[in-house]
PDB file of N, CA and C in Angstrom:
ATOM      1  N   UNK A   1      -9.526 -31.398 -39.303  1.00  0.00           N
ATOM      2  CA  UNK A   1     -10.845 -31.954 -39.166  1.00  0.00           C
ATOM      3  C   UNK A   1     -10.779 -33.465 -39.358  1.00  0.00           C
ATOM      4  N   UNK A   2     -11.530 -34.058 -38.613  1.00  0.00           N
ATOM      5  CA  UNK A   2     -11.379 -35.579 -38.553  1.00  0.00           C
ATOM      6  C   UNK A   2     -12.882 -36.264 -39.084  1.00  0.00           C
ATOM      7  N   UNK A   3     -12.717 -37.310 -40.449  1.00  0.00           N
ATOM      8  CA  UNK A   3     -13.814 -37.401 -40.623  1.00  0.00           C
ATOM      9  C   UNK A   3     -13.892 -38.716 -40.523  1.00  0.00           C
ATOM     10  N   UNK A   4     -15.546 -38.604 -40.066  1.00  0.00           N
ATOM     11  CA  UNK A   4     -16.255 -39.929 -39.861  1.00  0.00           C
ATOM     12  C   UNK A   4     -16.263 -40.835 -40.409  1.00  0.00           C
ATOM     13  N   UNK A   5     -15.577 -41.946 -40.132  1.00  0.00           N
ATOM     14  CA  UNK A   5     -15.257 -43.534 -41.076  1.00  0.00           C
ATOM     15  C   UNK A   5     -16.718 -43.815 -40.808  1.00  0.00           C
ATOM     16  N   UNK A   6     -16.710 -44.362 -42.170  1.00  0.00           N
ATOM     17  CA  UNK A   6     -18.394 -45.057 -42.736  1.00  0.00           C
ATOM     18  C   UNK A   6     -17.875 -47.170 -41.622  1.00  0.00           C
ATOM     19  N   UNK A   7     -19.460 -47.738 -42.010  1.00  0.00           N
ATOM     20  CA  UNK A   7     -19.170 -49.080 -41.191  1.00  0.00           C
ATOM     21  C   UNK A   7     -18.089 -50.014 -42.400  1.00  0.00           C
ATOM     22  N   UNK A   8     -17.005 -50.537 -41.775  1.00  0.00           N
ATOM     23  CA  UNK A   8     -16.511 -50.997 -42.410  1.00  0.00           C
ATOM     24  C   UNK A   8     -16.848 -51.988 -43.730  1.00  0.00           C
ATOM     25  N   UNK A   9     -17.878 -52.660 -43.167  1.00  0.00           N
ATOM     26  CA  UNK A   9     -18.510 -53.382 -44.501  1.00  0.00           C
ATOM     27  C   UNK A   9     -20.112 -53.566 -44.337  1.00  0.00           C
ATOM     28  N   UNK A  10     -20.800 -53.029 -46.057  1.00  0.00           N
ATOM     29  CA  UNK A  10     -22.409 -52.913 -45.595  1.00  0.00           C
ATOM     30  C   UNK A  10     -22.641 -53.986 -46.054  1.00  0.00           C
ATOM     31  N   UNK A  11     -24.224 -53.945 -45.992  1.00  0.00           N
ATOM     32  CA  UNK A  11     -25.316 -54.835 -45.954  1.00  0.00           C
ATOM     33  C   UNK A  11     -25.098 -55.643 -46.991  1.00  0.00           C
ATOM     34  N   UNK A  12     -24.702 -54.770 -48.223  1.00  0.00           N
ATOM     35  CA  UNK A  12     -24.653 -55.799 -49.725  1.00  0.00           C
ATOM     36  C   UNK A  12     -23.669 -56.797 -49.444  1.00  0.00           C
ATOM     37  N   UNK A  13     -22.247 -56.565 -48.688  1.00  0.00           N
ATOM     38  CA  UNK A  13     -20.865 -57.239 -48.725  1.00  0.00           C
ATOM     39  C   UNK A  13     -21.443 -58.477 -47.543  1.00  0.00           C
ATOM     40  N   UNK A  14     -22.268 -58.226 -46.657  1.00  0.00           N
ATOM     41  CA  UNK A  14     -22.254 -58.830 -45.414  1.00  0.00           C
ATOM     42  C   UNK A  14     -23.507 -60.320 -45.812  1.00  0.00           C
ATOM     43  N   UNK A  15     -24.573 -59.701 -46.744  1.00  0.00           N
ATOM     44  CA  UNK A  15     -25.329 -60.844 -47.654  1.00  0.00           C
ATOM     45  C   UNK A  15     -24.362 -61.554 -48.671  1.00  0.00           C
ATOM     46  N   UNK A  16     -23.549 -60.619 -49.030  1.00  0.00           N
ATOM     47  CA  UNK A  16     -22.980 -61.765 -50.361  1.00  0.00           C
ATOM     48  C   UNK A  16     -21.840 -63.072 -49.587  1.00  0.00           C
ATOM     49  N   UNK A  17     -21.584 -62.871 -48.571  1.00  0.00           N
ATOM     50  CA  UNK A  17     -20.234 -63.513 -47.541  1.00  0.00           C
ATOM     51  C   UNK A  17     -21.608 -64.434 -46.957  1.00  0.00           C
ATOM     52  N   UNK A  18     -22.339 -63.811 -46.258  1.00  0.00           N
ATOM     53  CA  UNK A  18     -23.867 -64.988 -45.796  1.00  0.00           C
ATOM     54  C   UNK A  18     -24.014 -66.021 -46.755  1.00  0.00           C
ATOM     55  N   UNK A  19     -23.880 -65.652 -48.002  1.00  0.00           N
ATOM     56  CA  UNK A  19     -24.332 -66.701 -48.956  1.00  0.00           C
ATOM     57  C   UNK A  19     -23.182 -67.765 -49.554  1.00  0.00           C
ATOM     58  N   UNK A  20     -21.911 -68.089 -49.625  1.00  0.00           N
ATOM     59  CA  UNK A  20     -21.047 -68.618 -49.687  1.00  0.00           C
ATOM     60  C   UNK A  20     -21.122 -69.614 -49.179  1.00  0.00           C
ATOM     61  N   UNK A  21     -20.821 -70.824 -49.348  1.00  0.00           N
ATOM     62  CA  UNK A  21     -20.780 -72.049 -49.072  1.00  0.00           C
ATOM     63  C   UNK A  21     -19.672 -72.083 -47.810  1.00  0.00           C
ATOM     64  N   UNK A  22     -20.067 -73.103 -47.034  1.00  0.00           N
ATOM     65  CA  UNK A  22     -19.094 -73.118 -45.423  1.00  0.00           C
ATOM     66  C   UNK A  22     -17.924 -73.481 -45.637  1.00  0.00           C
ATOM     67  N   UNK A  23     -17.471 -74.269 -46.627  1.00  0.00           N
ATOM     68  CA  UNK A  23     -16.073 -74.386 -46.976  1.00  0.00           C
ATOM     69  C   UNK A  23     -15.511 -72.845 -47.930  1.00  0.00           C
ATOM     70  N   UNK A  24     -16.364 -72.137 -48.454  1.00  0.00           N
ATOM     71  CA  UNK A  24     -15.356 -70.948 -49.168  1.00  0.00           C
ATOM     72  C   UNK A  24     -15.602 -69.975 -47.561  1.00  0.00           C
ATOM     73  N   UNK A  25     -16.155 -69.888 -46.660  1.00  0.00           N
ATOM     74  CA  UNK A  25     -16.111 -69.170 -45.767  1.00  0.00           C
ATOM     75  C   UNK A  25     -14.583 -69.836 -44.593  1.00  0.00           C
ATOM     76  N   UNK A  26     -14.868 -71.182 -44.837  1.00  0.00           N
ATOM     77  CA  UNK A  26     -13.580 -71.299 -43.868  1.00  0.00           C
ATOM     78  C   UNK A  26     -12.195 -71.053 -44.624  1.00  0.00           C
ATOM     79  N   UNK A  27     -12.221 -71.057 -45.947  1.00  0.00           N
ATOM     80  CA  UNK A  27     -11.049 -70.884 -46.415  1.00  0.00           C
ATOM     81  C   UNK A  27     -10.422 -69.219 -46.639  1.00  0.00           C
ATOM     82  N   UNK A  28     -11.704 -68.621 -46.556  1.00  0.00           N
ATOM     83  CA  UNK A  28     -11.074 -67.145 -46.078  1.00  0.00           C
ATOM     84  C   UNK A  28     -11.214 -66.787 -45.350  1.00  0.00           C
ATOM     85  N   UNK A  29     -11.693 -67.346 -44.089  1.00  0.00           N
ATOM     86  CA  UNK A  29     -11.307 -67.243 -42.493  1.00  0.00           C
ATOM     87  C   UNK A  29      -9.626 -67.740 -42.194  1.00  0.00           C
ATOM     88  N   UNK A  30      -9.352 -69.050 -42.942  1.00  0.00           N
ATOM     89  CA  UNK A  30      -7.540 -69.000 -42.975  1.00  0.00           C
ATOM     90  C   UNK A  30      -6.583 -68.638 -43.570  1.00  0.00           C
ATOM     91  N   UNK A  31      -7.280 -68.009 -44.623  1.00  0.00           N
ATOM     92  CA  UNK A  31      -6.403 -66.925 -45.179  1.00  0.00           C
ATOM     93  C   UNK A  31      -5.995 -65.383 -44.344  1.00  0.00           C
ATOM     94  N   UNK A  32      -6.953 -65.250 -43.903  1.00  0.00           N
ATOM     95  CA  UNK A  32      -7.216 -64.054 -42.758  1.00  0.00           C
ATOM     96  C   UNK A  32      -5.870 -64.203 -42.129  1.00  0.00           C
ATOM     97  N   UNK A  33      -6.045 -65.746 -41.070  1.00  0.00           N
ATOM     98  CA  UNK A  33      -5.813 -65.376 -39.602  1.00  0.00           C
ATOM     99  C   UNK A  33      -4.237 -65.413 -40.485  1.00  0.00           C
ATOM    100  N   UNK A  34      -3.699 -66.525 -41.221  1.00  0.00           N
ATOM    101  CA  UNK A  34      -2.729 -66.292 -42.029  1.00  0.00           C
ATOM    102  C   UNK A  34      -2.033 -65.134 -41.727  1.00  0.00           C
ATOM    103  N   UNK A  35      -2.292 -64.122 -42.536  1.00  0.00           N
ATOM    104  CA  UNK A  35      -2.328 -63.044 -42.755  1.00  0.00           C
ATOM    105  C   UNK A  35      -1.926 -62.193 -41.520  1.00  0.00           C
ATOM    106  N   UNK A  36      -3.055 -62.404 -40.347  1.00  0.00           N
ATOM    107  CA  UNK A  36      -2.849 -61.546 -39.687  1.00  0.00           C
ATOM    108  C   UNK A  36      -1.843 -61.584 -38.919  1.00  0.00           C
ATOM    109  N   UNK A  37      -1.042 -63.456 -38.428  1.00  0.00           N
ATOM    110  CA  UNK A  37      -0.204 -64.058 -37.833  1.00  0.00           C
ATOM    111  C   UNK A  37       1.542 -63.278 -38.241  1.00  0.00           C
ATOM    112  N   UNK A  38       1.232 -63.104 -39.944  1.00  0.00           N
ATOM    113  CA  UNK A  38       2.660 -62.623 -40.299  1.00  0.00           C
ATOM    114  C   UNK A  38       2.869 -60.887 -40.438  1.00  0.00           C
ATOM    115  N   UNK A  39       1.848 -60.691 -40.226  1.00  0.00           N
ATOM    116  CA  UNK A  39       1.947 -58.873 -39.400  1.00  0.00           C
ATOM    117  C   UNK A  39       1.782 -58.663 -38.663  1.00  0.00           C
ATOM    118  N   UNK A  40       1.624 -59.540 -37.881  1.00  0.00           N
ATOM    119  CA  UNK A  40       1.654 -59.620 -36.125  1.00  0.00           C
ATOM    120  C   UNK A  40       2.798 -58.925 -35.716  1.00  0.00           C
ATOM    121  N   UNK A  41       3.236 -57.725 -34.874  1.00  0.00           N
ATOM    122  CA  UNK A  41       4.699 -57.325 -34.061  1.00  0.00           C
ATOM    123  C   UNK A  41       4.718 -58.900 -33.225  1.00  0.00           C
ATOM    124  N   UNK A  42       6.596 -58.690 -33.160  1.00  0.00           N
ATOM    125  CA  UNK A  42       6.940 -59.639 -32.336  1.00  0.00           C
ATOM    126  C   UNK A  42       6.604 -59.683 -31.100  1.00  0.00           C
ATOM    127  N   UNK A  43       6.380 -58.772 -30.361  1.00  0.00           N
ATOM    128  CA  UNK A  43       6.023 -58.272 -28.647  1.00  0.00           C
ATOM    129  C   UNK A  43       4.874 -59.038 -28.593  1.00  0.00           C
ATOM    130  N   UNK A  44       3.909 -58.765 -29.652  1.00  0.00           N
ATOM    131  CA  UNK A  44       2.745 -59.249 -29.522  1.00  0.00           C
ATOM    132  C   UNK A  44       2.493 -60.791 -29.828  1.00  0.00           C
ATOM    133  N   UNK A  45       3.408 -61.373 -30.640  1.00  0.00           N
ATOM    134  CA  UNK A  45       3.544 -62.885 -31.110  1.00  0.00           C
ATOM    135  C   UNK A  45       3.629 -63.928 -29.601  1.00  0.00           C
ATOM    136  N   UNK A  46       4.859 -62.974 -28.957  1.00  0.00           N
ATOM    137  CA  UNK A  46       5.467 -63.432 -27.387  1.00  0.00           C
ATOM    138  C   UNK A  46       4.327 -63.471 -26.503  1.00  0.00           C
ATOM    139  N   UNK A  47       3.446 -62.201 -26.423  1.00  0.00           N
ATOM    140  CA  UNK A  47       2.547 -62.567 -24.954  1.00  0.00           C
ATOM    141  C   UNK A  47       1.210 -63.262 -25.442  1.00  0.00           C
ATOM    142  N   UNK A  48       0.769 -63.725 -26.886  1.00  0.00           N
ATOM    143  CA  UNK A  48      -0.083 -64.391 -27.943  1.00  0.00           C
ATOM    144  C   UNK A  48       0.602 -66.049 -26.886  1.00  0.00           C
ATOM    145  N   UNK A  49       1.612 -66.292 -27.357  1.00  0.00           N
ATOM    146  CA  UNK A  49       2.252 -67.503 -27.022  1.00  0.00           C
ATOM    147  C   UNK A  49       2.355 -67.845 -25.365  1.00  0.00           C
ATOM    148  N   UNK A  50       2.933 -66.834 -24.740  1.00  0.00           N
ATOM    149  CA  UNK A  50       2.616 -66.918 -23.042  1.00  0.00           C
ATOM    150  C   UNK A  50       1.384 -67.512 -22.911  1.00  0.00           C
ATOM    151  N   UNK A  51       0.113 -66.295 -23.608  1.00  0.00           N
ATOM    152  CA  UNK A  51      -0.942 -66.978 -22.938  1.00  0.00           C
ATOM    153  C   UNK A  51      -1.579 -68.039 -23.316  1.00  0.00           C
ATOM    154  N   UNK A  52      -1.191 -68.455 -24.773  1.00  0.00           N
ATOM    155  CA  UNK A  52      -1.315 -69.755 -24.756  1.00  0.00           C
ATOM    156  C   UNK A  52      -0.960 -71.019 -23.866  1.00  0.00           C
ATOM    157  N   UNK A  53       0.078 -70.664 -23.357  1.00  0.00           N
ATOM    158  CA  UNK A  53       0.827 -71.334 -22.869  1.00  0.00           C
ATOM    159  C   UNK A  53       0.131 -72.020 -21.501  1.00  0.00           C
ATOM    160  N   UNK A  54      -0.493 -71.009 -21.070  1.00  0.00           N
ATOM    161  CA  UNK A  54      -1.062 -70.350 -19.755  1.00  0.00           C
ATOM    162  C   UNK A  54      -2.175 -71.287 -19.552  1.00  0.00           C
ATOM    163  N   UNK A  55      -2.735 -71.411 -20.847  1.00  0.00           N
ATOM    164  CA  UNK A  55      -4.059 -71.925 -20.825  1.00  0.00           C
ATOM    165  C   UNK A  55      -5.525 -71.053 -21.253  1.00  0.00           C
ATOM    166  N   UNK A  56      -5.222 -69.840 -21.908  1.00  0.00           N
ATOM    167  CA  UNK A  56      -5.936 -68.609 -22.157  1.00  0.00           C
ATOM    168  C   UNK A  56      -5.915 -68.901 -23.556  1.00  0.00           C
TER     169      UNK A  56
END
């Protein structure tokens, strides 16, 4: 049986992140992409970079 994932983040989490000052929001927006850059697969790093490349 496969059960229904709830929304990843509610209303309380999504007001308290609204309310943060624009510099603590950009600094865990680059912690993120950080993050997401060094668990990135390599396959995916390569065609990330192509299409940069590309102009995309």
């Amino acid at each position: 049986m496969i059960k229904k994932k709830g929304p990843e983040f509610n209303e309380e989490e999504i007001r308290a992140y609204m309310s943060f000052p624009a510099e603590k929001k950009l600094r865990h927006l680059k912690a993120m992409n950080s993050f997401l850059r060094k668990i990135r697969p390599a396959k995916s790093k390569n065609i990330a970079r192509l299409l940069q490349e590309r102009g995309f």
